[in-house]
Protein backbone atom coordinates (compact mmCIF):
# COMPACT_ATOMS: atom_id res chain seq x y z
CA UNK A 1 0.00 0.00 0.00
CA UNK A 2 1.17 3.97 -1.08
CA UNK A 3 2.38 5.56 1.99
CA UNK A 4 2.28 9.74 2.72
CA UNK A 5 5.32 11.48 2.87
CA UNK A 6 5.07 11.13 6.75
CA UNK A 7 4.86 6.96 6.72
CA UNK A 8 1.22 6.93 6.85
CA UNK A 9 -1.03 4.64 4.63
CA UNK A 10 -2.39 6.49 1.96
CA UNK A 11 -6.23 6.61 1.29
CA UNK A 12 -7.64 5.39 -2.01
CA UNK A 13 -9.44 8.75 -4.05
CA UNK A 14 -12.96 8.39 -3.30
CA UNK A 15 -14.59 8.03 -6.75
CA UNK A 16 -15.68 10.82 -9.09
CA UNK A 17 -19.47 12.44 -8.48
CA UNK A 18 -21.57 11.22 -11.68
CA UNK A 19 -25.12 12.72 -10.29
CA UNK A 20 -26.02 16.19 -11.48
CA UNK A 21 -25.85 18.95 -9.42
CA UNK A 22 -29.04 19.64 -7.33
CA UNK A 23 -31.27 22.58 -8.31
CA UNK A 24 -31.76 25.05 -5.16
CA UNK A 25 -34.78 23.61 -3.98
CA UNK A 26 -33.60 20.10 -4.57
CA UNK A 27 -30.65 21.35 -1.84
CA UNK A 28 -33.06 23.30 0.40
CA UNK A 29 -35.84 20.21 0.51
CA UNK A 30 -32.13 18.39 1.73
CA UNK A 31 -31.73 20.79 4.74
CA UNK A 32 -35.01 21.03 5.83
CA UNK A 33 -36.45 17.49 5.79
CA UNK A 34 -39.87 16.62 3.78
CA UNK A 35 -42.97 15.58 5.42
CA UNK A 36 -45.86 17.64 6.35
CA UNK A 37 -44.08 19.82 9.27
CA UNK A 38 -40.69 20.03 6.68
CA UNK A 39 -40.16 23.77 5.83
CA UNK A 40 -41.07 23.33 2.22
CA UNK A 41 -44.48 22.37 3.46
CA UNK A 42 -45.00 24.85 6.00
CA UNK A 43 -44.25 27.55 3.59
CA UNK A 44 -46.43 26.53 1.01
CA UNK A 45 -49.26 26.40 3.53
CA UNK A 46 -48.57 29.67 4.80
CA UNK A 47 -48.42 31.12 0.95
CA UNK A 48 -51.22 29.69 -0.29
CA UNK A 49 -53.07 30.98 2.75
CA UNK A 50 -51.43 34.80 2.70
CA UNK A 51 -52.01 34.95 -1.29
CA UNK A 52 -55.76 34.13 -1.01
CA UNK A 53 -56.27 36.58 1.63
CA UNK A 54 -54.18 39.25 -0.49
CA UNK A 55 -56.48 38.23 -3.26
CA UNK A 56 -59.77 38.71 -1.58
CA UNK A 57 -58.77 42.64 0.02
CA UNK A 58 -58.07 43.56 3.63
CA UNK A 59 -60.39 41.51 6.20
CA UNK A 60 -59.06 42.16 9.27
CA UNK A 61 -61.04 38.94 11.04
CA UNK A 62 -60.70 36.98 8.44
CA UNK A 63 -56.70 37.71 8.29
CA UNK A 64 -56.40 37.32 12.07
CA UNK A 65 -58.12 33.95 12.24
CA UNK A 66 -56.17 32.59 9.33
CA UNK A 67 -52.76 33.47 11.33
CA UNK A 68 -54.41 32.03 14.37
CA UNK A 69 -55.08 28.66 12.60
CA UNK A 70 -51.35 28.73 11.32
């Protein structure tokens, strides 16, 4: 077996990466987990409740008990 410069066994190369690169959401959907209480999901909850809200116009009851549900 190779040795280092210093008498130590060398390390076989770990092979080359053949996968493509991960998109950014591929990497973030990594990080934070998957599953219903992963990140991804939580913020796709909380966006598709904010943008019909934002659709509809400014209820303030209606705003405060969709938060409150969240």
């Amino acid at each position: 077996m190779p040795t280092t410069r210093r008498g130590r066994p060398r390390l076989p190369r770990p092979p080359p990466r053949t996968a493509a690169p991960r998109t950014v959401l591929e990497r973030f959907e990594a990080a934070w987990g998957k599953g219903a209480h992963s990140a991804p999901s939580v913020l796709r909850t909380y966006e598709a409740a904010a943008r019909r809200l934002l659709d509809a116009g400014w209820d303030e009851p209606r705003i405060r008990q969709t938060v409150d549900t969240l």
